[in-house]
Protein backbone atom coordinates (compact mmCIF):
# COMPACT_ATOMS: atom_id res chain seq x y z
CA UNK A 1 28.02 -24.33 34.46
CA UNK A 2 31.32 -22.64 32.94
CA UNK A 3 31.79 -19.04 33.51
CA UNK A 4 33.31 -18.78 29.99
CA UNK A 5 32.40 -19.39 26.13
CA UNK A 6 34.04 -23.28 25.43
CA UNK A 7 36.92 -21.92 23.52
CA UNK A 8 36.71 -25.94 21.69
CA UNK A 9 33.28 -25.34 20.24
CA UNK A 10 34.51 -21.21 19.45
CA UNK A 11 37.54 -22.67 17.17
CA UNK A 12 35.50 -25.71 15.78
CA UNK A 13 32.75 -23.46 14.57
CA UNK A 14 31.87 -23.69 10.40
CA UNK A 15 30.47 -20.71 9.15
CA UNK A 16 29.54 -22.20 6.22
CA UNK A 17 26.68 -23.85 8.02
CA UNK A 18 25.10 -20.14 8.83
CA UNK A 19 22.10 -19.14 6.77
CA UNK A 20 22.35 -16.05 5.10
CA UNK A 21 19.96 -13.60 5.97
CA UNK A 22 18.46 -10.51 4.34
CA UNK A 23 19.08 -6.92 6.71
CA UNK A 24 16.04 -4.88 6.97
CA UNK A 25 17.01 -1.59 7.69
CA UNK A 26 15.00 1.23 9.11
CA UNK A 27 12.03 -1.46 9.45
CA UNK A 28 10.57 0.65 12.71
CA UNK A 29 9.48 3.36 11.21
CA UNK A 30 7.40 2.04 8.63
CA UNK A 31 5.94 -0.15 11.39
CA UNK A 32 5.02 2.71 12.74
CA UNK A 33 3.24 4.39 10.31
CA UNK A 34 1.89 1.16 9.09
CA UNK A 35 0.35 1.06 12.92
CA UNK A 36 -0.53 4.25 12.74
CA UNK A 37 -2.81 3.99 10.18
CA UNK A 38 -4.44 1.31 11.50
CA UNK A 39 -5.77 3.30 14.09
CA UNK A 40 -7.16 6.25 12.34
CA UNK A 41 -9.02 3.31 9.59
């Protein structure tokens, strides 16, 4: 096993082949609540 990344596979990379993805942000807190609720129901 190799201490470090493989710099080959690092250079050869295509981003192009990465799916884009949608950010959630601030997803916790309405988890939260959401969970929250829950409970008292």
């Amino acid at each position: 096993m190799a201490d470090g990344p493989d710099m080959g596979e690092i250079a050869s990379f295509d981003k192009a082949k990465l799916k884009k993805m949608e950010i959630q942000k601030n997803a916790l807190p309405e988890t939260i609540e959401q969970e929250k609720w829950s409970e008292i129901s």
